[in-house]
N, C-alpha and C. Protein backbone atom coordinates (compact mmCIF):
# COMPACT_ATOMS: atom_id res chain seq x y z
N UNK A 1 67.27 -16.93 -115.29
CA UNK A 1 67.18 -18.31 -115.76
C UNK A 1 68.00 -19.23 -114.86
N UNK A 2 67.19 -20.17 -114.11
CA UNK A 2 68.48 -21.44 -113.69
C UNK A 2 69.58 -22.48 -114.79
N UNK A 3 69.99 -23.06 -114.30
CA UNK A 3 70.42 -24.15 -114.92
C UNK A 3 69.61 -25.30 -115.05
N UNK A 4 68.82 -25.38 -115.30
CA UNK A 4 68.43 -26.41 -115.23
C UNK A 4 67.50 -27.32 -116.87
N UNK A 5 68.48 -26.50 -117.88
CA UNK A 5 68.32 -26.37 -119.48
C UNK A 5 68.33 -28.20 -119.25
N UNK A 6 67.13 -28.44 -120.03
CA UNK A 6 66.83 -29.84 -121.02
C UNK A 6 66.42 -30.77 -119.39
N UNK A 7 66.16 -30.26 -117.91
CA UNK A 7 65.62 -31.01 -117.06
C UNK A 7 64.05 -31.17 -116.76
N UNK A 8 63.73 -32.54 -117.21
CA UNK A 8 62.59 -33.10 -117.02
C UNK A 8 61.99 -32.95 -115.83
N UNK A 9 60.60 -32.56 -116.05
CA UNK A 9 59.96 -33.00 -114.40
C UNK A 9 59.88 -34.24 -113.92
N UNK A 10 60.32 -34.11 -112.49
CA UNK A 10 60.42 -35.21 -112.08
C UNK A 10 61.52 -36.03 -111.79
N UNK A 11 62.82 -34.86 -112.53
CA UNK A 11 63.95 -35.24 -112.53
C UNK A 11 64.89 -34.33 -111.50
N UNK A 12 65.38 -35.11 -110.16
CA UNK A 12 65.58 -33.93 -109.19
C UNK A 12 67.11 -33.67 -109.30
N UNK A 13 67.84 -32.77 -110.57
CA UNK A 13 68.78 -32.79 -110.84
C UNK A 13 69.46 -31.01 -110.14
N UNK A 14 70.27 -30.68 -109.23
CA UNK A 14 70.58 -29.14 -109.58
C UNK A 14 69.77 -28.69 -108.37
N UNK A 15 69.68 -29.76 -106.96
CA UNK A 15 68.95 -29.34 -105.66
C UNK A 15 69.88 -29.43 -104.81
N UNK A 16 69.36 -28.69 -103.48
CA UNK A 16 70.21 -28.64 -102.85
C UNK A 16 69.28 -29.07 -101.81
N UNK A 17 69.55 -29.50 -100.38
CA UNK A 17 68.93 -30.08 -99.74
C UNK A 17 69.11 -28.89 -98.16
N UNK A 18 67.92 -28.71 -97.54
CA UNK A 18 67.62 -27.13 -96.74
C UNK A 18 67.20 -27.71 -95.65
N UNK A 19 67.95 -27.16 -94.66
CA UNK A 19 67.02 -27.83 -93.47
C UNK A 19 66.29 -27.12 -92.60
N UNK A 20 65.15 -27.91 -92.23
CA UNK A 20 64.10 -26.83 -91.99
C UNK A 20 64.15 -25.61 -90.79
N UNK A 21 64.23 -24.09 -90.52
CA UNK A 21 63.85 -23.38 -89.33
C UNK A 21 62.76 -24.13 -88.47
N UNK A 22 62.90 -23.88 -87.73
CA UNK A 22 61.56 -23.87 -86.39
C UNK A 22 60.41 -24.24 -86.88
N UNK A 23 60.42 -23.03 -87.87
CA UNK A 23 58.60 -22.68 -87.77
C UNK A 23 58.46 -23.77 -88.56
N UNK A 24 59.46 -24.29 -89.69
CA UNK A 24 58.97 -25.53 -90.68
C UNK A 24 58.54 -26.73 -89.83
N UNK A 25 59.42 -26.77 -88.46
CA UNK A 25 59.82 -27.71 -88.53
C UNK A 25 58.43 -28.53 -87.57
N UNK A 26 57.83 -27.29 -87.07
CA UNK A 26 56.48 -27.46 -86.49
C UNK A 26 55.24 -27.92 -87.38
N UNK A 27 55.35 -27.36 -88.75
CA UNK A 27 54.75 -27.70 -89.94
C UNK A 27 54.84 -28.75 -90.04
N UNK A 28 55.86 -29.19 -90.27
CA UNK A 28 56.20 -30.91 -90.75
C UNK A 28 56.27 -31.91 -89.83
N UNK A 29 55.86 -31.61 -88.33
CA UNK A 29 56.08 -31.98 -87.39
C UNK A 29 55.76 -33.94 -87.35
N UNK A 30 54.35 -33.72 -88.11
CA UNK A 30 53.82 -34.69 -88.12
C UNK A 30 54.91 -35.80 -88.82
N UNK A 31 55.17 -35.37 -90.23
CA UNK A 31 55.67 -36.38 -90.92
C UNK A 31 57.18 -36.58 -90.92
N UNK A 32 57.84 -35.99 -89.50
CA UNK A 32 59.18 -36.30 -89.35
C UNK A 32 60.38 -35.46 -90.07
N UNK A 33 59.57 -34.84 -91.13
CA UNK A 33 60.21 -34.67 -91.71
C UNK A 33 61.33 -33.36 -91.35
N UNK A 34 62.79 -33.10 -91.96
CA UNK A 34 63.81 -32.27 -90.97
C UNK A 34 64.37 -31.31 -92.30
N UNK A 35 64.49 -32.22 -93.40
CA UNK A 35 65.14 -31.44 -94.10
C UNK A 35 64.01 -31.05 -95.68
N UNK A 36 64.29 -30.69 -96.80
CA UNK A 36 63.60 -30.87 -97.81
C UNK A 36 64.71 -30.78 -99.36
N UNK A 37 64.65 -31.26 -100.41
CA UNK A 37 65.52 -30.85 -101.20
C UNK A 37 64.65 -29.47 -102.31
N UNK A 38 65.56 -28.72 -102.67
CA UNK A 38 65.13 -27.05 -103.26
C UNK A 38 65.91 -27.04 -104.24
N UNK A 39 65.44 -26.55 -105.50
CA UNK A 39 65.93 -26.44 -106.56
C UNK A 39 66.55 -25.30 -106.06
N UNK A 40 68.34 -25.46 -106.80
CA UNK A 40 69.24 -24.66 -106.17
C UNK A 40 68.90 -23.50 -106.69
N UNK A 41 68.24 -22.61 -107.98
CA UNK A 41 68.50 -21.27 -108.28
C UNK A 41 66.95 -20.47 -107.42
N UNK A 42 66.14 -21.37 -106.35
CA UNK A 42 65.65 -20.30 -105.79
C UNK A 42 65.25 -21.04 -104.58
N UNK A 43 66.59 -21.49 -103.66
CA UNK A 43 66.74 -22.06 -102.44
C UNK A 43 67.16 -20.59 -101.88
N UNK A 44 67.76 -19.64 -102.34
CA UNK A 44 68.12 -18.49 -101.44
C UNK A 44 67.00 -18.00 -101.44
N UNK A 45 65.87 -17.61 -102.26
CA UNK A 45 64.67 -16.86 -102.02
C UNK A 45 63.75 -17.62 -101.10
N UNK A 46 63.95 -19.50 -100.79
CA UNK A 46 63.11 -20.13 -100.35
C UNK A 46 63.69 -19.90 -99.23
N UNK A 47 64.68 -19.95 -98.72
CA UNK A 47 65.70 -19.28 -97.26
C UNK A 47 65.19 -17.98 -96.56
N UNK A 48 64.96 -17.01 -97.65
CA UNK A 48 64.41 -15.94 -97.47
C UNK A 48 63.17 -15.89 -97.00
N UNK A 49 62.58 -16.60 -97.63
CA UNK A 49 61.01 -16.74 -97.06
C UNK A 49 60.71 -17.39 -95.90
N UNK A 50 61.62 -18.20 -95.51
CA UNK A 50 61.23 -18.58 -94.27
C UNK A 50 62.12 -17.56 -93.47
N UNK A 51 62.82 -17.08 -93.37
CA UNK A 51 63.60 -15.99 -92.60
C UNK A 51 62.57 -14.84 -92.25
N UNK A 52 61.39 -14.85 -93.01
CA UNK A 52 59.96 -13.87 -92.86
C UNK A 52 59.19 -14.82 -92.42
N UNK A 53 59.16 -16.07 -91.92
CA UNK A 53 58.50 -16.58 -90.95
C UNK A 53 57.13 -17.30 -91.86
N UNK A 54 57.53 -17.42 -93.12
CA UNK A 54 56.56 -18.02 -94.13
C UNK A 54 56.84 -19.41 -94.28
N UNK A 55 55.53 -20.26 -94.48
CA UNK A 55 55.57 -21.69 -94.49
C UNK A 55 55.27 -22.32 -95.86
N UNK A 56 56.06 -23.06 -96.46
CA UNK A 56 56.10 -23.18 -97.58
C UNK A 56 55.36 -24.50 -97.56
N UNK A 57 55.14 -24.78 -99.37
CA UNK A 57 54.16 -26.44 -99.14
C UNK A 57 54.97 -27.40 -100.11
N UNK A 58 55.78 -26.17 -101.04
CA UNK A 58 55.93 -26.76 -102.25
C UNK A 58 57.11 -26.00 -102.95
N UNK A 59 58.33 -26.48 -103.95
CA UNK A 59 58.41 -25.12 -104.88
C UNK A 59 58.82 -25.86 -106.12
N UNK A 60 59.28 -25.14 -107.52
CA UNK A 60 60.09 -25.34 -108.27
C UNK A 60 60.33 -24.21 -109.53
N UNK A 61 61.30 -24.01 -109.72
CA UNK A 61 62.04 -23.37 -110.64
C UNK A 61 61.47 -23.36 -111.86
N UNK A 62 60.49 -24.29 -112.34
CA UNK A 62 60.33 -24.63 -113.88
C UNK A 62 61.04 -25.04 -114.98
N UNK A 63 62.14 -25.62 -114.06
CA UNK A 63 63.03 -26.19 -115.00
C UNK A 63 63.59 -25.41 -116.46
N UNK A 64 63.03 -24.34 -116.73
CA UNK A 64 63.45 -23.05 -118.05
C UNK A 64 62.25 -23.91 -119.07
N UNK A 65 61.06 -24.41 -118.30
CA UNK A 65 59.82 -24.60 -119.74
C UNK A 65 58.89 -24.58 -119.17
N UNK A 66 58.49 -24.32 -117.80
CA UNK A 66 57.08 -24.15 -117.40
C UNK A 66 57.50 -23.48 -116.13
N UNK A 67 56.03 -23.03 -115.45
CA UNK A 67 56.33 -21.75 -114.29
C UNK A 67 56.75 -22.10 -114.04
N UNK A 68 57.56 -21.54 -113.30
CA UNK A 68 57.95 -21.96 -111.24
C UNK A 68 57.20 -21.21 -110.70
N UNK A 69 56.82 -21.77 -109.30
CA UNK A 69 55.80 -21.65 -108.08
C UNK A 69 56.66 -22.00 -106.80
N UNK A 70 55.80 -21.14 -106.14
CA UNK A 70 56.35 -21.15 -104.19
C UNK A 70 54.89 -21.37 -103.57
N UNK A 71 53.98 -22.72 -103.44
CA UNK A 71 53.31 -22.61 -102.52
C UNK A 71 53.59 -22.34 -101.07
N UNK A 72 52.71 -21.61 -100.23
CA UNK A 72 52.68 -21.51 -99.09
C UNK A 72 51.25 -22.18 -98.66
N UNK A 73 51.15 -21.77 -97.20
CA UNK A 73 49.84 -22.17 -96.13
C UNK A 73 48.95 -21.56 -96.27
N UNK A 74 48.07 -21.30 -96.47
CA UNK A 74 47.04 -20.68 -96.85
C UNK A 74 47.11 -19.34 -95.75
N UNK A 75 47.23 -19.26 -94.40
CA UNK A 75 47.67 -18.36 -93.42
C UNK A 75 48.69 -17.30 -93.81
N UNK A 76 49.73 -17.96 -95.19
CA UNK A 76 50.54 -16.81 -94.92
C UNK A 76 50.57 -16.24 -96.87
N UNK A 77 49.24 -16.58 -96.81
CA UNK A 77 48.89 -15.95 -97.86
C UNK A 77 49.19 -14.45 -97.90
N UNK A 78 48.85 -13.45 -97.15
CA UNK A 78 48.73 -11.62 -96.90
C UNK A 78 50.06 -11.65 -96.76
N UNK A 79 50.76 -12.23 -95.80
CA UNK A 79 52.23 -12.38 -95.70
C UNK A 79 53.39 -12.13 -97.26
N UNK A 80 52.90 -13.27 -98.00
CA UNK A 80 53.21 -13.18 -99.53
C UNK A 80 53.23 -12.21 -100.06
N UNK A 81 51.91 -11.36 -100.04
CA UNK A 81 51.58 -10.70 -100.86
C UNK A 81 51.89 -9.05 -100.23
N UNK A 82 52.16 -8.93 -99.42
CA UNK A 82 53.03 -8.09 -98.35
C UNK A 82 54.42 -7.73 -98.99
N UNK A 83 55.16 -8.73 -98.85
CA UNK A 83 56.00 -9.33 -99.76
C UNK A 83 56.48 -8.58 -100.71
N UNK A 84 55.14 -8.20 -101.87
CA UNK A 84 55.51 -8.01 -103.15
C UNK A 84 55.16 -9.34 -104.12
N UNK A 85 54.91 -10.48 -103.40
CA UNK A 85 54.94 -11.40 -104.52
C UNK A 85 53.62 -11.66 -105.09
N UNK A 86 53.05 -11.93 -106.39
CA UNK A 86 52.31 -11.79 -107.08
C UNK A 86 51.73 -13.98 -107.19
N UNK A 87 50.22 -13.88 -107.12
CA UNK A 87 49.67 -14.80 -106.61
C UNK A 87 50.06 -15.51 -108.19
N UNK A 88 49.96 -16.75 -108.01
CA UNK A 88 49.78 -17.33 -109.55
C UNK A 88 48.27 -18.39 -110.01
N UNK A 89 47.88 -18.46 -110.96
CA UNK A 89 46.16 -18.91 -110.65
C UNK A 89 46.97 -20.53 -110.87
N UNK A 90 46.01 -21.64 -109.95
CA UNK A 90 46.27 -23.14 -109.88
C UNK A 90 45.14 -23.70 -110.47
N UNK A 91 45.45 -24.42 -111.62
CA UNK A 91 43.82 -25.08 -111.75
C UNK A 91 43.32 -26.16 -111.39
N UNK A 92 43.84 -26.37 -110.37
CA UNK A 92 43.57 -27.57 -109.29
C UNK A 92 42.78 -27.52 -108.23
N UNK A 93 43.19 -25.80 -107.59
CA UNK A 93 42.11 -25.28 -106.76
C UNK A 93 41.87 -23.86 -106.99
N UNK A 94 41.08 -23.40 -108.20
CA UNK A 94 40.67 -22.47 -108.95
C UNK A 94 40.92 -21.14 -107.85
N UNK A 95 39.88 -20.99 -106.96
CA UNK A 95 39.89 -19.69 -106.17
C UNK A 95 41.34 -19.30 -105.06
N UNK A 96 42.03 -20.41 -104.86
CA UNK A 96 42.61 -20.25 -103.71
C UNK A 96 43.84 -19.73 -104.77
N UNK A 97 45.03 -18.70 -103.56
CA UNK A 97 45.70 -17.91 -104.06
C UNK A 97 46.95 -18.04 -103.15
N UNK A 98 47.01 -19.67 -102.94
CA UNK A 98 48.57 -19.68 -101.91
C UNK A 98 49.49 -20.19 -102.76
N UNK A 99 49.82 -20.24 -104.29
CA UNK A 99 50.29 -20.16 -105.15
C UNK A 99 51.19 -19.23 -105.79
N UNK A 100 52.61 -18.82 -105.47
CA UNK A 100 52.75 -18.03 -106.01
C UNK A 100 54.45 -17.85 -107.21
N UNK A 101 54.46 -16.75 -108.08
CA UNK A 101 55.76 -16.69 -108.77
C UNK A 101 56.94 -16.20 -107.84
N UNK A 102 57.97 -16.98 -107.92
CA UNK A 102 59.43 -16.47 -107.45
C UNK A 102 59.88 -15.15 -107.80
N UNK A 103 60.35 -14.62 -106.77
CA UNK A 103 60.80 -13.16 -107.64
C UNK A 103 61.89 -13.30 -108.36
N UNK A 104 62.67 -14.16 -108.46
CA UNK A 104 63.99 -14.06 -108.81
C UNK A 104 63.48 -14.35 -110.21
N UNK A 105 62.44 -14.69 -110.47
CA UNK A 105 62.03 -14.93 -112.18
C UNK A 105 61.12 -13.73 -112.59
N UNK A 106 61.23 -12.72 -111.85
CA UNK A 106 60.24 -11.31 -112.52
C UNK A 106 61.53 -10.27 -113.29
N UNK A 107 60.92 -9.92 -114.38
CA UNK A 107 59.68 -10.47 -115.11
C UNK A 107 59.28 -12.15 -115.59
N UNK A 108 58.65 -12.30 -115.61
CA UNK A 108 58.63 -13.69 -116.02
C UNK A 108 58.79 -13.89 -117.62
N UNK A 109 59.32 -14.51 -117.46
CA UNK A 109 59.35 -14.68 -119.09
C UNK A 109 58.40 -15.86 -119.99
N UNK A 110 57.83 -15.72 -121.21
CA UNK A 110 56.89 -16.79 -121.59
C UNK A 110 57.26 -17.45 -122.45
N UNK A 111 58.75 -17.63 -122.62
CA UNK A 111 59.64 -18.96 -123.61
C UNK A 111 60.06 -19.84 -122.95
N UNK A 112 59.52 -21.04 -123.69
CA UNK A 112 60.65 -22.48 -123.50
C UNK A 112 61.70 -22.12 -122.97
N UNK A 113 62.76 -22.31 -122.39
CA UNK A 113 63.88 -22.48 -122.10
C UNK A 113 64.53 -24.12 -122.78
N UNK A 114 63.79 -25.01 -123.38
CA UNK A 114 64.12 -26.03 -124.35
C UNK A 114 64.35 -25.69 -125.78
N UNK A 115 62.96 -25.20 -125.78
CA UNK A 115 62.90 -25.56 -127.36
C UNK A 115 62.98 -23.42 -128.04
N UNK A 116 62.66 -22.88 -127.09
CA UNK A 116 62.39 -21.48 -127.38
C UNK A 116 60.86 -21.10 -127.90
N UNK A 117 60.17 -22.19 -128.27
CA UNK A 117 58.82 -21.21 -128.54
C UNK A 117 58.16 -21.06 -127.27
N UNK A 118 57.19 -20.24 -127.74
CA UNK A 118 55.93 -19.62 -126.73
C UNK A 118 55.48 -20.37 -125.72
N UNK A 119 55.43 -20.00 -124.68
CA UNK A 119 54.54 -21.18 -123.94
C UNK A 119 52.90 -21.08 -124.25
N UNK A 120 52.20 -21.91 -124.47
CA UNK A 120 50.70 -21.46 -124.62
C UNK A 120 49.45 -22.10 -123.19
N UNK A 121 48.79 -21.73 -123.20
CA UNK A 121 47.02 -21.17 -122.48
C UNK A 121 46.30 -21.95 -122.59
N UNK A 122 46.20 -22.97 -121.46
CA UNK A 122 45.23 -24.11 -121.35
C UNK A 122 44.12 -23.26 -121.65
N UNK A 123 43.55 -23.68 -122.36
CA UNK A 123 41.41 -22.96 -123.13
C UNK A 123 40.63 -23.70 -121.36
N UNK A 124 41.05 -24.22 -121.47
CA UNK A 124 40.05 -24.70 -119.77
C UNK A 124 40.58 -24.54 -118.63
N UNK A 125 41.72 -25.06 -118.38
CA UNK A 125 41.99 -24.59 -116.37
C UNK A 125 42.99 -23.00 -116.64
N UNK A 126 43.71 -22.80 -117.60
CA UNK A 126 44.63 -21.75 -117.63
C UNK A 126 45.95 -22.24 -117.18
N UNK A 127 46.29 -23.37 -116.97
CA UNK A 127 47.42 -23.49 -116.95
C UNK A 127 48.47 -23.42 -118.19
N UNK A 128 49.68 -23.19 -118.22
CA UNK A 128 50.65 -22.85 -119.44
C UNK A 128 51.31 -24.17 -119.27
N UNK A 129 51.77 -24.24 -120.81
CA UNK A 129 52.93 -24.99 -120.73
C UNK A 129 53.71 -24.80 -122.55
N UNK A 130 54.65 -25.94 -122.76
CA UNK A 130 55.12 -25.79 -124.10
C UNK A 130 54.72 -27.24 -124.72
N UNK A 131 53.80 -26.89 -125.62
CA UNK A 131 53.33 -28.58 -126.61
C UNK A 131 54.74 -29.20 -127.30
N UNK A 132 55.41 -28.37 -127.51
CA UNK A 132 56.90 -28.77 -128.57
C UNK A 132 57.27 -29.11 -127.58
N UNK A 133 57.82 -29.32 -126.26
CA UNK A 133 58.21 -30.29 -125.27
C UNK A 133 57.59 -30.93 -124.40
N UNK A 134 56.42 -30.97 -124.42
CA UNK A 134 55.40 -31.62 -123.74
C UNK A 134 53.98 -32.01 -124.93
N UNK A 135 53.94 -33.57 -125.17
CA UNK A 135 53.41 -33.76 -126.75
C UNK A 135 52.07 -34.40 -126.30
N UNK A 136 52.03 -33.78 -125.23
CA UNK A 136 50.23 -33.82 -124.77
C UNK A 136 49.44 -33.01 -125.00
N UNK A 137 49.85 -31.72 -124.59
CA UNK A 137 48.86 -30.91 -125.13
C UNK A 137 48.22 -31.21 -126.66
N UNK A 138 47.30 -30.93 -126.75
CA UNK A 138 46.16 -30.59 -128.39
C UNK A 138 45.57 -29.37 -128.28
N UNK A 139 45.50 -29.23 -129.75
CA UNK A 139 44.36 -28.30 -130.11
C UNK A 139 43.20 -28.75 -130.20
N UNK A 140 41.86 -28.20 -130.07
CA UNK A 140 41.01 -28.51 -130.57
C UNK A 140 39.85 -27.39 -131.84
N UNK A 141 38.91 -27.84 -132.17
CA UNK A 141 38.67 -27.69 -133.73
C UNK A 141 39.00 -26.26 -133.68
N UNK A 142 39.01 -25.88 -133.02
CA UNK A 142 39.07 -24.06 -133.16
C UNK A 142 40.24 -23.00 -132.83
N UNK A 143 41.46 -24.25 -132.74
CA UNK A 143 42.54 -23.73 -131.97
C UNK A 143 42.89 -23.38 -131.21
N UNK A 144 42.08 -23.77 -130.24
CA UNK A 144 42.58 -23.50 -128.61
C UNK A 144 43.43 -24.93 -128.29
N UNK A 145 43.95 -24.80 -127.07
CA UNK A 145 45.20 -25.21 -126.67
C UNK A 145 44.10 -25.84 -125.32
N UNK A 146 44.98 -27.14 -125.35
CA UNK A 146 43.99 -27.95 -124.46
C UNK A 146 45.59 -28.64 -123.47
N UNK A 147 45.97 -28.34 -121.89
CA UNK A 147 46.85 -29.44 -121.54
C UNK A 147 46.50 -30.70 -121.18
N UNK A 148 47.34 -31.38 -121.06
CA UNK A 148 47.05 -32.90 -121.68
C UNK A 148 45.91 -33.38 -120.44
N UNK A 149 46.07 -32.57 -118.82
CA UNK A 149 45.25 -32.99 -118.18
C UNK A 149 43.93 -32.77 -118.27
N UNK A 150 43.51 -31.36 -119.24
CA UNK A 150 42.05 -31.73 -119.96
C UNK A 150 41.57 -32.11 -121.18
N UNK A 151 42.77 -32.49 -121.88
CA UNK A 151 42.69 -33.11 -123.16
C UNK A 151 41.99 -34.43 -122.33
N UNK A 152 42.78 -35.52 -121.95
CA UNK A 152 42.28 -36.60 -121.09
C UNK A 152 41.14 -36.15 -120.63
N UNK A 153 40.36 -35.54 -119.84
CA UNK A 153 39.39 -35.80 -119.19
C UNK A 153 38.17 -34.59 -119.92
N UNK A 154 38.98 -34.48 -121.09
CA UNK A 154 37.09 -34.17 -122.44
C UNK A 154 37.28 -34.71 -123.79
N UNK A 155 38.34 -35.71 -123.91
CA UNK A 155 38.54 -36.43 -124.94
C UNK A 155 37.39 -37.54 -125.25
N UNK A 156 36.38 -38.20 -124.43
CA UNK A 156 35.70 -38.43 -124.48
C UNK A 156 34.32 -38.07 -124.69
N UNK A 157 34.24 -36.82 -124.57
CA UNK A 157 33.13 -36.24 -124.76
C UNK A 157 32.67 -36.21 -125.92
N UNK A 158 31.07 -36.42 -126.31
CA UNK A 158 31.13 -36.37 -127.99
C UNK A 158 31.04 -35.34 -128.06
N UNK A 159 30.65 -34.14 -127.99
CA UNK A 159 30.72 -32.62 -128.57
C UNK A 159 32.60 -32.61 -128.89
N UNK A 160 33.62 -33.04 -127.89
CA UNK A 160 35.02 -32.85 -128.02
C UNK A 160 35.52 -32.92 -129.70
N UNK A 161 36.07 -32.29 -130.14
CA UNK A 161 36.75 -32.44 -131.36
C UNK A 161 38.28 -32.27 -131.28
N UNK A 162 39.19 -33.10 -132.06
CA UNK A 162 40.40 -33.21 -131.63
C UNK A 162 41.03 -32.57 -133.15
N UNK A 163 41.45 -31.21 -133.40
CA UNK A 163 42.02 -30.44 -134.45
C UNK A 163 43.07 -32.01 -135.18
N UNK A 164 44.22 -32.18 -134.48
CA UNK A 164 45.12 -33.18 -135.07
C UNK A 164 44.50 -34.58 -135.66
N UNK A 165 43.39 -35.14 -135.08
CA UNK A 165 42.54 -36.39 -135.64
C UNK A 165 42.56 -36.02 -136.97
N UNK A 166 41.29 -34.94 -137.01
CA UNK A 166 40.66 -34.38 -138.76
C UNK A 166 41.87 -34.08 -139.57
N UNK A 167 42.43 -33.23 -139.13
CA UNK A 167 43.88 -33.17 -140.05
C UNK A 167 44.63 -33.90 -140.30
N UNK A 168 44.66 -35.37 -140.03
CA UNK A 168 45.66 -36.47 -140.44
C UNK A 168 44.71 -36.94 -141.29
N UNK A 169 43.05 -36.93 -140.81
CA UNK A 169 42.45 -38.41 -141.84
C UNK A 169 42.39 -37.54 -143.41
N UNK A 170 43.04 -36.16 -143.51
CA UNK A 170 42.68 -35.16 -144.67
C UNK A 170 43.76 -36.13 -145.85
């Protein structure tokens, strides 16, 4: 578990700031960029990974209520998985597999680190998260678990049924 109990996304609290090897630095070449800030409880594994000559895109810890992920380049996908590290599914770009879990969080665990319940199973892209700290997610009529980014974009639909609507007008 990091520290990073009751931190919001979006909130860059508990980073440390890494500056890039070589190989990043050819990566980023374009956008100048030299250094990056890394959530401190898996800046040593993100150190590590580039010390294996892996190019990262992205990371974060999950703050103790949703995954954490280490994207890489799509190139050093086999690299990853070489590794030992285990792909994680994105439902942003369904097939691709440069997505992956930190080891320093295996096993992974599937509780809040806020609130302590379950994390639950987007019914459409598969992404997780926790509704008791994130008050987007819905159910819908049948109890599946909808996150808020496809709640929004089938909330309109007329077949869509929203479980919490019917149960208030009761």
């Amino acid at each position: 578990m990091c520290k990073c109990k009751h931190t919001e996304s979006g909130v860059y609290e508990n980073q440390v700031v890494l500056d890039f090897p070589p190989h990043m630095l050819e990566h980023y070449k374009e956008s100048g960029k030299t250094n990056i800030n890394v959530d401190a409880c898996i800046a040593d594994e993100i150190k590590d990974l580039w010390a294996h000559g892996i190019r990262t895109t992205g990371c974060c810890c999950g703050h103790n209520w949703k995954f954490p992920y280490i994207g890489v380049v799509p190139d050093d996908i086999a690299k990853m998985k070489a590794l030992g590290y285990k792909p994680q599914y994105n439902p942003w770009r369904p097939p691709n597999e440069d997505t992956f879990f930190p080891k320093v969080y295996y096993p992974y665990h599937n509780e809040c680190g806020k609130c302590g319940d379950d994390f639950v199973m987007c019914e459409n892209c598969e992404t997780t998260g926790c509704p008791e700290c994130n008050p987007g997610w819905k159910q819908d009529s049948e109890g599946a678990w909808l996150c808020p980014e496809c709640y929004n974009a089938l909330k309109d639909c007329p077949d869509f049924y929203q479980k919490d609507e019917e149960d208030e007008s009761k």
